[in-house]
C-alpha atoms as a PDB file:
ATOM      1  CA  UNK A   1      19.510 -76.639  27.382  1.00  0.00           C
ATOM      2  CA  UNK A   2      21.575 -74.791  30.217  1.00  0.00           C
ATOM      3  CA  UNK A   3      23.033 -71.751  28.801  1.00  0.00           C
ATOM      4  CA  UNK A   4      26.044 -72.545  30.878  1.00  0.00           C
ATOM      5  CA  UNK A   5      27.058 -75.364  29.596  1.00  0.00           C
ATOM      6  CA  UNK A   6      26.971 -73.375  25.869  1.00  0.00           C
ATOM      7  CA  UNK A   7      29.222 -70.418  27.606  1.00  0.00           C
ATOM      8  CA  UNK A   8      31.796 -73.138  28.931  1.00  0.00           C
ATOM      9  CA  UNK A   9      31.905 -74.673  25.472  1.00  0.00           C
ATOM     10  CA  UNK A  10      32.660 -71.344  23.896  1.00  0.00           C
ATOM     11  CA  UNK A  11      35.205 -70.267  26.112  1.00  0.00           C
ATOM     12  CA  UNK A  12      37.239 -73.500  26.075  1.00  0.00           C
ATOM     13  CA  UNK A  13      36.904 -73.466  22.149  1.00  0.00           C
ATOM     14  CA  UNK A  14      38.231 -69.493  22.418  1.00  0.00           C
ATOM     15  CA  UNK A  15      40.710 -69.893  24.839  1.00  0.00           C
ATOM     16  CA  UNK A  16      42.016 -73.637  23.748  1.00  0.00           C
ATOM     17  CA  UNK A  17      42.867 -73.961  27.563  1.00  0.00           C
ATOM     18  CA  UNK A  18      40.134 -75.734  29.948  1.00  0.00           C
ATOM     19  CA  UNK A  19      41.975 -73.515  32.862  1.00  0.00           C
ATOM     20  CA  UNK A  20      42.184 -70.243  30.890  1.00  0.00           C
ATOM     21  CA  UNK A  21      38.210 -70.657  30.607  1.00  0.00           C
ATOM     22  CA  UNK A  22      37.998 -71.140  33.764  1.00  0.00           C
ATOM     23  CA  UNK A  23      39.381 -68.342  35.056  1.00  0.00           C
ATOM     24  CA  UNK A  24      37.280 -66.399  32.069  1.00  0.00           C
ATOM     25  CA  UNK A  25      34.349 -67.838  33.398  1.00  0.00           C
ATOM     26  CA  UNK A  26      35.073 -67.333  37.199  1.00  0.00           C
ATOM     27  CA  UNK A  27      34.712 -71.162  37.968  1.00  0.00           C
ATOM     28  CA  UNK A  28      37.295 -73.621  38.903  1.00  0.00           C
ATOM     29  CA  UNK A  29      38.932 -75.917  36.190  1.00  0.00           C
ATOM     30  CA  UNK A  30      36.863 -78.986  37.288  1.00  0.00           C
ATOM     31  CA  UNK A  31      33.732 -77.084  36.578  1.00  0.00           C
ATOM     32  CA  UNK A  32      34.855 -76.417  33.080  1.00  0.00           C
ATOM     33  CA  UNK A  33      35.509 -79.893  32.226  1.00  0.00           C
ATOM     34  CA  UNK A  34      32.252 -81.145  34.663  1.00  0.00           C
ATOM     35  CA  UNK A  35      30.015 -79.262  31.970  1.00  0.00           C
ATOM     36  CA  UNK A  36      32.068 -80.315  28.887  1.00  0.00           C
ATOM     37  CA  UNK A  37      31.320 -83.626  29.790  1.00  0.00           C
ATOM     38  CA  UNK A  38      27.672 -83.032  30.573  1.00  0.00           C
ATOM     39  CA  UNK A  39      27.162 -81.218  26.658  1.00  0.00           C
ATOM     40  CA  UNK A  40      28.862 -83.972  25.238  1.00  0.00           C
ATOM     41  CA  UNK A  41      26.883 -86.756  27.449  1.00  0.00           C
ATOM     42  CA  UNK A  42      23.762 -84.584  26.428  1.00  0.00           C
ATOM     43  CA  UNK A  43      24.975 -84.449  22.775  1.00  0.00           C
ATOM     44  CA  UNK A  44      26.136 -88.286  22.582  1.00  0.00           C
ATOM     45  CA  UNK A  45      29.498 -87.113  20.995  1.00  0.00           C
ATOM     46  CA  UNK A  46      32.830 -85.620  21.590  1.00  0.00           C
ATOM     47  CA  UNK A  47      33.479 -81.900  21.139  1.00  0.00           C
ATOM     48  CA  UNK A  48      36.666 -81.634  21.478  1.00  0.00           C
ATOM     49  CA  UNK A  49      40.215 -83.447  21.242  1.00  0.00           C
ATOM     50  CA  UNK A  50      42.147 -83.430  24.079  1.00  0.00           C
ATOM     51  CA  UNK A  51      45.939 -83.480  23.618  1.00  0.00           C
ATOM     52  CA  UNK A  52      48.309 -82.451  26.248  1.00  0.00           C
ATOM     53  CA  UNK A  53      48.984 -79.089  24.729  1.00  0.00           C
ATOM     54  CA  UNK A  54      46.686 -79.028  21.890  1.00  0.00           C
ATOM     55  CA  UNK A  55      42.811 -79.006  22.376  1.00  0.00           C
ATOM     56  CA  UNK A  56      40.780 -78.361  19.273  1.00  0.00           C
ATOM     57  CA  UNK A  57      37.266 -78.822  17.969  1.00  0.00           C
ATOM     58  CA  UNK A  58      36.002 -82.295  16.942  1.00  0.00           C
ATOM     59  CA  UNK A  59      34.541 -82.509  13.661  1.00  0.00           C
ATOM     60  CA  UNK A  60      31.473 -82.662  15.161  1.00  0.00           C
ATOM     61  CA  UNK A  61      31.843 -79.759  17.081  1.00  0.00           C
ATOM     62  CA  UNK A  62      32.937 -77.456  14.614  1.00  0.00           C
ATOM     63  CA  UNK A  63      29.290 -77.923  13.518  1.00  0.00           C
ATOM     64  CA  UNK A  64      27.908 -77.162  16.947  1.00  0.00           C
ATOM     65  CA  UNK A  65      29.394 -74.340  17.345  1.00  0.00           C
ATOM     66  CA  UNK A  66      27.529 -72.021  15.105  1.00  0.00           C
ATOM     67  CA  UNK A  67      24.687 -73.501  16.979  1.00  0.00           C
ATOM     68  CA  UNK A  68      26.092 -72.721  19.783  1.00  0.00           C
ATOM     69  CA  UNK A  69      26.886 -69.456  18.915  1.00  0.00           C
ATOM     70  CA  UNK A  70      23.351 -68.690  17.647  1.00  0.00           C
ATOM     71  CA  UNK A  71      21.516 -69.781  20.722  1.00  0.00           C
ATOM     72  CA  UNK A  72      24.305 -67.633  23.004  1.00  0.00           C
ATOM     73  CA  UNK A  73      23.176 -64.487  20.775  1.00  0.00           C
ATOM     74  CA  UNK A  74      19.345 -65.474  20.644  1.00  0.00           C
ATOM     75  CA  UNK A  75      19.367 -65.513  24.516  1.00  0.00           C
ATOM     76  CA  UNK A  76      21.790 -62.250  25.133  1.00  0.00           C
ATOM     77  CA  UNK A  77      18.926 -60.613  22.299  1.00  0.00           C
ATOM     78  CA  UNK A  78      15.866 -62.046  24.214  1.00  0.00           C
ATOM     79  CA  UNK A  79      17.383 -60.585  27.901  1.00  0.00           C
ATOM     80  CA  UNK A  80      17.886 -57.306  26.155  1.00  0.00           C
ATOM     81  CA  UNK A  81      14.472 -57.312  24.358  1.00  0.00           C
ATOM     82  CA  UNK A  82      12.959 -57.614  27.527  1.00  0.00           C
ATOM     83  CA  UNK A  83      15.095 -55.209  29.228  1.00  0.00           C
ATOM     84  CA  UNK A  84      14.925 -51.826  27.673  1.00  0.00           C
ATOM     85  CA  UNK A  85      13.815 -48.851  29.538  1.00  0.00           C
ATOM     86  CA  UNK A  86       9.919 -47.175  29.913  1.00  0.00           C
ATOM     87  CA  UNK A  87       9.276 -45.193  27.130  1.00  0.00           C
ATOM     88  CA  UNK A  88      11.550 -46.791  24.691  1.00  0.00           C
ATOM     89  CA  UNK A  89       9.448 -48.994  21.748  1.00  0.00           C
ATOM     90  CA  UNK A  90      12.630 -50.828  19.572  1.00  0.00           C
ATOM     91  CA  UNK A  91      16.392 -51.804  20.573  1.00  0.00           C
ATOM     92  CA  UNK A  92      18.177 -51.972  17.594  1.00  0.00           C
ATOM     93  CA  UNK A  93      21.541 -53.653  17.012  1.00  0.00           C
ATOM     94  CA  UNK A  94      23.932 -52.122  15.019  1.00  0.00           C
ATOM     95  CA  UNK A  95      27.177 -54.040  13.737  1.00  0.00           C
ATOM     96  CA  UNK A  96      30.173 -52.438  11.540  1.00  0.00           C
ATOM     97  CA  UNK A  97      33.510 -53.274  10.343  1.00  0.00           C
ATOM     98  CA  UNK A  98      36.086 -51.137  12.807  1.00  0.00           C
ATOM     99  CA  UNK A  99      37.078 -49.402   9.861  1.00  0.00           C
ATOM    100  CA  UNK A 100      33.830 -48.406   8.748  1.00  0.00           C
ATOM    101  CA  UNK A 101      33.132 -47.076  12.553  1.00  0.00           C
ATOM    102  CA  UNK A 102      36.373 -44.940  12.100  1.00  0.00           C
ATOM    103  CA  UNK A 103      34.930 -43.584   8.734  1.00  0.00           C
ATOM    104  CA  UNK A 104      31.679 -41.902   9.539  1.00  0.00           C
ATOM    105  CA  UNK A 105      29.487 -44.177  11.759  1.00  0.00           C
ATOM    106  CA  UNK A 106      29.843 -42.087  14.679  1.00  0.00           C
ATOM    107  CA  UNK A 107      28.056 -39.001  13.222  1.00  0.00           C
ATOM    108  CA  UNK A 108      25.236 -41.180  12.210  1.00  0.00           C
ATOM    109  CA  UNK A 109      25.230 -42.945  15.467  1.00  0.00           C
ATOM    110  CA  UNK A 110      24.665 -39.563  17.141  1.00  0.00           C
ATOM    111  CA  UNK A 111      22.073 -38.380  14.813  1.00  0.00           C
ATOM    112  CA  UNK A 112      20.508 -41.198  15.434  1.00  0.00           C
ATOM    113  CA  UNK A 113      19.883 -41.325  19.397  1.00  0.00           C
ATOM    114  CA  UNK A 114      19.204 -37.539  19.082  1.00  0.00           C
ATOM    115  CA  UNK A 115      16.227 -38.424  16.352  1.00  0.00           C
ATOM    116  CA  UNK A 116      14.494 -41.537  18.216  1.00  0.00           C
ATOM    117  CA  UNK A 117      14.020 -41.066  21.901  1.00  0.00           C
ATOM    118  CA  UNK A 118      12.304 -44.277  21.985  1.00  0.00           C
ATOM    119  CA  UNK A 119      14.651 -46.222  20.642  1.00  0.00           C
ATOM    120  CA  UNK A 120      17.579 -47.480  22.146  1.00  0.00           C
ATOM    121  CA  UNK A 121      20.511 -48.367  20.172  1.00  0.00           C
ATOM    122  CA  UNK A 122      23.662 -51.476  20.791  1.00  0.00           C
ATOM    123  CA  UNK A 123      26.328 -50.740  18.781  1.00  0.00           C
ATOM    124  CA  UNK A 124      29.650 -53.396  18.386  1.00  0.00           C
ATOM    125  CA  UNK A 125      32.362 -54.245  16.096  1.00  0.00           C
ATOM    126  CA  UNK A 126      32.271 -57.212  14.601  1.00  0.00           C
ATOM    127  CA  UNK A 127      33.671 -59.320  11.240  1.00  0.00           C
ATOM    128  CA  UNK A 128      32.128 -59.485   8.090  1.00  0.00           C
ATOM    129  CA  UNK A 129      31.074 -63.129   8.017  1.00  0.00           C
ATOM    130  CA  UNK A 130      29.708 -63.186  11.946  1.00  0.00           C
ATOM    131  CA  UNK A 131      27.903 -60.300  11.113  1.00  0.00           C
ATOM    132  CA  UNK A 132      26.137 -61.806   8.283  1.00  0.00           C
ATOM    133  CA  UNK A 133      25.218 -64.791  10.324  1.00  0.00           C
ATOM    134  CA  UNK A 134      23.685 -62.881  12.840  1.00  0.00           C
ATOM    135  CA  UNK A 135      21.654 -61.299  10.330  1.00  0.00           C
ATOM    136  CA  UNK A 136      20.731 -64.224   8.891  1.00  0.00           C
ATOM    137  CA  UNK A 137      19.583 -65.926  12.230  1.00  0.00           C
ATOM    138  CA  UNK A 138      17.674 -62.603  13.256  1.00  0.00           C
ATOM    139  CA  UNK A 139      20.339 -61.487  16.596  1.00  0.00           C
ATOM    140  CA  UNK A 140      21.583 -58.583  14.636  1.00  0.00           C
ATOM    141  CA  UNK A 141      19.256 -55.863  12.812  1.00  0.00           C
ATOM    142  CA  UNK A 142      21.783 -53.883  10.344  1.00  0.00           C
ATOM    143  CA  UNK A 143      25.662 -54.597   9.672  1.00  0.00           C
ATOM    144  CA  UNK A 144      28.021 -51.993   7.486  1.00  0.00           C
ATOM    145  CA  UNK A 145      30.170 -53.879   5.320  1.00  0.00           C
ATOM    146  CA  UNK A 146      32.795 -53.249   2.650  1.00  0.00           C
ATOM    147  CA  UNK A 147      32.141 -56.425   0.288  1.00  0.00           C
ATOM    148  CA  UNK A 148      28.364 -56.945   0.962  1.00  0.00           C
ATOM    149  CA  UNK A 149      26.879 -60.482   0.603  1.00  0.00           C
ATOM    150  CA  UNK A 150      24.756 -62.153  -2.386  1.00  0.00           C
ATOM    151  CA  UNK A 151      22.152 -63.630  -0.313  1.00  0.00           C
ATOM    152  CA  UNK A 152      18.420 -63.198  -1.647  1.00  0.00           C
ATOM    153  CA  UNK A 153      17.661 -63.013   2.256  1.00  0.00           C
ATOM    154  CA  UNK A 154      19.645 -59.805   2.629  1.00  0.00           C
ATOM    155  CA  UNK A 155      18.883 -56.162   1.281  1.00  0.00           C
ATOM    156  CA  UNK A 156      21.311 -54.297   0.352  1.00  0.00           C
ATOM    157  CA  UNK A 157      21.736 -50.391   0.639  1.00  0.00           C
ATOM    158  CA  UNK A 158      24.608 -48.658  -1.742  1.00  0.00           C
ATOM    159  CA  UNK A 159      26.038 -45.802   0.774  1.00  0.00           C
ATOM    160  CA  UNK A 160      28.467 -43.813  -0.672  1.00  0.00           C
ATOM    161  CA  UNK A 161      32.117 -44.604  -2.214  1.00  0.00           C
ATOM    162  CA  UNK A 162      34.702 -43.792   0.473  1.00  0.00           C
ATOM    163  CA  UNK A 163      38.013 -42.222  -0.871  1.00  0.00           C
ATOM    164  CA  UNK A 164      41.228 -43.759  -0.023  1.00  0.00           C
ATOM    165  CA  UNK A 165      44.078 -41.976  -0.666  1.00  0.00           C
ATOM    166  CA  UNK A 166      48.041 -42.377   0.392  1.00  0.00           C
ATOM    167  CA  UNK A 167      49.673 -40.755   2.700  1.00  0.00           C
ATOM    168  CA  UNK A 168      53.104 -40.308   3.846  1.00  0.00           C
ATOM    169  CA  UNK A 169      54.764 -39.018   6.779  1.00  0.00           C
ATOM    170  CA  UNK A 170      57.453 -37.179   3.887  1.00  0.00           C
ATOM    171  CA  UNK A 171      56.397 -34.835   1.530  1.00  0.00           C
ATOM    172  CA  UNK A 172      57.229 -35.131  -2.142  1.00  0.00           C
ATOM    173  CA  UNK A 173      57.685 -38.466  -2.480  1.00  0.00           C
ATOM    174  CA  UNK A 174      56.041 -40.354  -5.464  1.00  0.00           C
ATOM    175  CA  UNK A 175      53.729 -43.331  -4.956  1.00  0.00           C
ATOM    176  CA  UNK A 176      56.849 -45.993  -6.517  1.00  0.00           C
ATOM    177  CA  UNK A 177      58.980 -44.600  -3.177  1.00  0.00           C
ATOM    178  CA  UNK A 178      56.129 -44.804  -0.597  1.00  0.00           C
ATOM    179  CA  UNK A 179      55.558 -48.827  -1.829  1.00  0.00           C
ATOM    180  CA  UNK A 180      59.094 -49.462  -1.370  1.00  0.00           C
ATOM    181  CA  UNK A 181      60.275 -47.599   1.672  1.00  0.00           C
ATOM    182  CA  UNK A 182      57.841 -47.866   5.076  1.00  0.00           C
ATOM    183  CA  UNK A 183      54.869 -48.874   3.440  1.00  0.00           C
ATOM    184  CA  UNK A 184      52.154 -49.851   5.644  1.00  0.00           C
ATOM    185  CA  UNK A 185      49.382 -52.394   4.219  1.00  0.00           C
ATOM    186  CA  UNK A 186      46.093 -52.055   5.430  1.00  0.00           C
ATOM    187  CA  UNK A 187      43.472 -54.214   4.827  1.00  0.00           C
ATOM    188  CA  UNK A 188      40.131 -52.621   3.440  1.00  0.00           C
ATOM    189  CA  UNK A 189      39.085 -55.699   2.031  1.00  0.00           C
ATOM    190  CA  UNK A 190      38.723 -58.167  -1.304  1.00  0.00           C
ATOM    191  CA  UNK A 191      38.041 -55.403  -4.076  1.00  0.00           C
ATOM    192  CA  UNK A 192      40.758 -52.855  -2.460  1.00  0.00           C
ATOM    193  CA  UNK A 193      43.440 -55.686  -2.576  1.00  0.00           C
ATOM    194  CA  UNK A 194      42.693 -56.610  -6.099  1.00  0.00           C
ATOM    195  CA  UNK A 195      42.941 -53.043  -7.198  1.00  0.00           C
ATOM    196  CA  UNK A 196      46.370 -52.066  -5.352  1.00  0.00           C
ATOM    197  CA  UNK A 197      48.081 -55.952  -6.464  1.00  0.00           C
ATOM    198  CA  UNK A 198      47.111 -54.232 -10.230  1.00  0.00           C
ATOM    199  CA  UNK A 199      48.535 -51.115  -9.404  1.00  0.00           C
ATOM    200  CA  UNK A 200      51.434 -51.943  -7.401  1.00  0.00           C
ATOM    201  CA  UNK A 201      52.364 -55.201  -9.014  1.00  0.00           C
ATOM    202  CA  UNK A 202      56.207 -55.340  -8.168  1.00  0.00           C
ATOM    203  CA  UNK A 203      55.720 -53.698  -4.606  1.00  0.00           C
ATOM    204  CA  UNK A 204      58.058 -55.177  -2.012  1.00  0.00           C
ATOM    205  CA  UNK A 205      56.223 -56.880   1.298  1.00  0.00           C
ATOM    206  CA  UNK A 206      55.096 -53.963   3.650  1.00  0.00           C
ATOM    207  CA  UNK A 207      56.518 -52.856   7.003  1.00  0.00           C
ATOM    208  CA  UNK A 208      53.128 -54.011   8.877  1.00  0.00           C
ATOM    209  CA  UNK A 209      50.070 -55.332   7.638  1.00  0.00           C
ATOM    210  CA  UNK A 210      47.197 -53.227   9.773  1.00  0.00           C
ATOM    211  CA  UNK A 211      43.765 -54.785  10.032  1.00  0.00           C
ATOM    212  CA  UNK A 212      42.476 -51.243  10.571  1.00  0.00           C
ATOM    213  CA  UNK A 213      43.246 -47.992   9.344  1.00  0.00           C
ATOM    214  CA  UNK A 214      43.438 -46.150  13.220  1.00  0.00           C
ATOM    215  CA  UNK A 215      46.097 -48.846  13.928  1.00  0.00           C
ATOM    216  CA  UNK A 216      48.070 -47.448  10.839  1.00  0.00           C
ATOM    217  CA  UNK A 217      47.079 -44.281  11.534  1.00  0.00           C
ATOM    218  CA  UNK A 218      49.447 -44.652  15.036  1.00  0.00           C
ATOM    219  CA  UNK A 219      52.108 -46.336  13.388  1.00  0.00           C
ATOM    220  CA  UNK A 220      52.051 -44.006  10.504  1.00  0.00           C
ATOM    221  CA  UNK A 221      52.405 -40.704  13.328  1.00  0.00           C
ATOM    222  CA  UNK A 222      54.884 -42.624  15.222  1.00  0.00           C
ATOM    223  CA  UNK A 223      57.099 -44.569  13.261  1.00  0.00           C
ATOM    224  CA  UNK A 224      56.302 -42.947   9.764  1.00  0.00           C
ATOM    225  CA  UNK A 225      55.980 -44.452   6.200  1.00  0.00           C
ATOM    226  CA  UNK A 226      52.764 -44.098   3.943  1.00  0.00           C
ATOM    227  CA  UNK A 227      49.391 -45.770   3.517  1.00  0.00           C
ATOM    228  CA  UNK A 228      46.324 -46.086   2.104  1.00  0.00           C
ATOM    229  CA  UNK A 229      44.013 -44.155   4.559  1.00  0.00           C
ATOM    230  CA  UNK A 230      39.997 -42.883   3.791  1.00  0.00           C
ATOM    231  CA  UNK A 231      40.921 -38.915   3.180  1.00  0.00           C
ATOM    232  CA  UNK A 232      38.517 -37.711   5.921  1.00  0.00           C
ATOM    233  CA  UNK A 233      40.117 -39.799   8.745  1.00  0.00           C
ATOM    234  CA  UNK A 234      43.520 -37.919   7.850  1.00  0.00           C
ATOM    235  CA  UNK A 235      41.855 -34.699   6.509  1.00  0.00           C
ATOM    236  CA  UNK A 236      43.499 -32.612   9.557  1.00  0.00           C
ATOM    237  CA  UNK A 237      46.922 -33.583   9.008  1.00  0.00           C
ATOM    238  CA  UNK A 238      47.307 -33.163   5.333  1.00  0.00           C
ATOM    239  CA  UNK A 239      50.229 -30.740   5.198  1.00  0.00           C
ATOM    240  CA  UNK A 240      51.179 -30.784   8.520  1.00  0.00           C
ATOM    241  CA  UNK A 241      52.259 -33.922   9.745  1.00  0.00           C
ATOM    242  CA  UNK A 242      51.058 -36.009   6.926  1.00  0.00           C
ATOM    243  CA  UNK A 243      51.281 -35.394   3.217  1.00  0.00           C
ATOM    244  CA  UNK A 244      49.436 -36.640   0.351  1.00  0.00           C
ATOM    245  CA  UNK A 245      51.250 -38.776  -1.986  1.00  0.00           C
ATOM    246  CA  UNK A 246      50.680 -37.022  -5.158  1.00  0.00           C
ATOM    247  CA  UNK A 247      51.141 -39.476  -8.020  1.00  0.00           C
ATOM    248  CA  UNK A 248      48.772 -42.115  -5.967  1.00  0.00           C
ATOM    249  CA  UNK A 249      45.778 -43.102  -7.528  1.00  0.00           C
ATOM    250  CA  UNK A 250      42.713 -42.783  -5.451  1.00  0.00           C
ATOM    251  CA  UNK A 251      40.993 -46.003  -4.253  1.00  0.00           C
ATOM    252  CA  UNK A 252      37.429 -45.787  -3.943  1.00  0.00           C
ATOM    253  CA  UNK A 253      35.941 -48.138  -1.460  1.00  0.00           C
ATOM    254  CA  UNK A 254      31.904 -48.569  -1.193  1.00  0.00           C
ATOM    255  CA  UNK A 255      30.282 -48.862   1.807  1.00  0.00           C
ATOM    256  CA  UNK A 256      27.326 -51.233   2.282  1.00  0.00           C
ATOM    257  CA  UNK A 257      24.113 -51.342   4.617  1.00  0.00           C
ATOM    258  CA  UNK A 258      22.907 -54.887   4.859  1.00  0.00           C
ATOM    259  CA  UNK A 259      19.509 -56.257   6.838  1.00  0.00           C
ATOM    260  CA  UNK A 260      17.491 -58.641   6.923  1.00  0.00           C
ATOM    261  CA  UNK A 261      14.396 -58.355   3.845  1.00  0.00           C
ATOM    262  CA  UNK A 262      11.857 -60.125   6.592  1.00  0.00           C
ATOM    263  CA  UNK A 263      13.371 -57.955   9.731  1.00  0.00           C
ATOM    264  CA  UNK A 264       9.789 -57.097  11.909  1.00  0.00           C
ATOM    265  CA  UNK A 265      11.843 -53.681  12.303  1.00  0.00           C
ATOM    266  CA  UNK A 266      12.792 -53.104   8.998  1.00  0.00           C
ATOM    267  CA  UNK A 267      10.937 -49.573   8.738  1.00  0.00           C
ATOM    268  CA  UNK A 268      12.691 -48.107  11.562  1.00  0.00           C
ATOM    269  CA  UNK A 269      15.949 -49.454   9.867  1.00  0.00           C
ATOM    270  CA  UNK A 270      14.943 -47.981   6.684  1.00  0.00           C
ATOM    271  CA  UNK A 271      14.427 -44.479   8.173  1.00  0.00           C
ATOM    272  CA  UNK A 272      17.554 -44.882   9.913  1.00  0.00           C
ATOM    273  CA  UNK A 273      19.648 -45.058   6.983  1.00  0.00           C
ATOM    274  CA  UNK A 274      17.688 -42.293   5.294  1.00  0.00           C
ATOM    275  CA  UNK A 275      19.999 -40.045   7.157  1.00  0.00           C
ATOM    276  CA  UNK A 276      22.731 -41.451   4.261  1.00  0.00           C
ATOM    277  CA  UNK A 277      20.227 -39.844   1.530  1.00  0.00           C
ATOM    278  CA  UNK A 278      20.041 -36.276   3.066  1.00  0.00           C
ATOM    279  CA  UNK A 279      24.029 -35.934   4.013  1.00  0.00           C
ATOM    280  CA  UNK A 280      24.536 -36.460   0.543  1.00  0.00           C
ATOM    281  CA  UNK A 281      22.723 -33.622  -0.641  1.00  0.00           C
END
């Protein structure tokens, strides 16, 4: 299988354009489409529908492309295998909600590559579900989640419960006027949705709807309003610039290490998240 013809499938799926991909790709347009034709010639099926101004996935190719997408990362993770420096023994991929990044992976991240010399460390952002198929198929070695999965193939390490509290840009204002004036949604996930819908049952729709909490972080600081926010990422503003709403119940949010139970690196995982155990006494 030519690993090209994979990349030009992914791209035209991302992009939904044959000549955006080709100018992600650095080919012309005609190259693009050459190699479509060649995966689906290869294939003996069609990948994708072809409407003037609409191109999507095929039945059939929506079920290629986690194959696909698997033997993309399974390559990228071979190279990079092979790759690493003299004197280092393990790479080990690290994946993590942005949020959770925001929160307190950095410290760990630095502990880390100050603790093993001779191992070298790629670290990304990346979804919940993608990073739980990567586990699965072996091209990541350790995700941080909010919501972690119930798969028996998975192990699962408790971290610690992260404290979300609201903010606002006023001070003295009760919870009941930060839901209805500026209030800025962010998204920490299934549980912490559930629990704010039963608290805030009659709240109005939010100003924005953040996907992560730096993003409402900005627009909090610029624009102002309140929001849910983990209390260390706003620690340095409480009372200056931001104050904490006071009536607000605090949302705890859990934070999950997930790996792989048959991962051939599993020990130096496990000793890697042992720094978790001694920052928490």
């Amino acid at each position: 299988m030519d690993t090209g013809l994979l990349k030009a499938f992914l791209e035209v799926y991302r992009s939904r354009h044959f000549g955006h991909a080709a100018n992600n790709l650095f080919i012309s347009q005609s190259a693009v489409s050459a190699r479509i034709k060649q995966l689906e010639d290869e294939l003996g099926i069609r990948l994708f529908t072809r409407d003037r101004n609409n191109i999507e996935l095929t039945t059939a190719g929506k079920k290629f492309l986690i194959y696909a997408e698997n033997i993309i990362n399974t390559w990228n993770r071979a190279r990079q295998e092979i790759a690493i420096p003299e004197g280092v023994d393990t790479l080990l991929s690290v994946a993590a909600l942005s949020s959770i990044w925001d929160m307190f992976l950095d410290d760990w991240l630095s502990q880390l590559h100050e603790n093993n010399k001779t191992t070298a460390l790629q670290a990304t952002v990346m979804q919940s579900d993608t990073m739980i198929r990567n586990l699965l198929d072996g091209t990541l070695d350790l995700g941080f989640v909010f919501d972690p999965p119930k798969t028996p193939q998975l192990l699962v390490k408790e971290l610690f419960p992260v404290p979300l509290i609201m903010v606002s840009s006023e001070s003295g204002v009760s919870a009941e006027q930060a839901i209805s004036d500026d209030y800025i949604f962010v998204d920490w996930g299934t549980s912490f949705a559930m629990i704010h819908a039963r608290q805030y049952p009659d709240s109005p729709p939010p100003k924005l709807r953040a996907g992560v909490g730096r993003i409402a972080l900005g627009f909090l600081n610029n624009c102002g309003g309140a929001a849910y926010l983990p209390e260390a990422m706003v620690t340095d503003q409480l009372g200056t610039t931001l104050f904490r709403v006071a009536d607000a119940p605090v949302i705890h949010k859990d934070a999950y290490a997930v790996y792989a139970q048959t991962s051939s690196k599993r020990g130096e995982i496990e000793e890697a998240l042992n720094w978790f155990d001694r920052s928490r006494r």
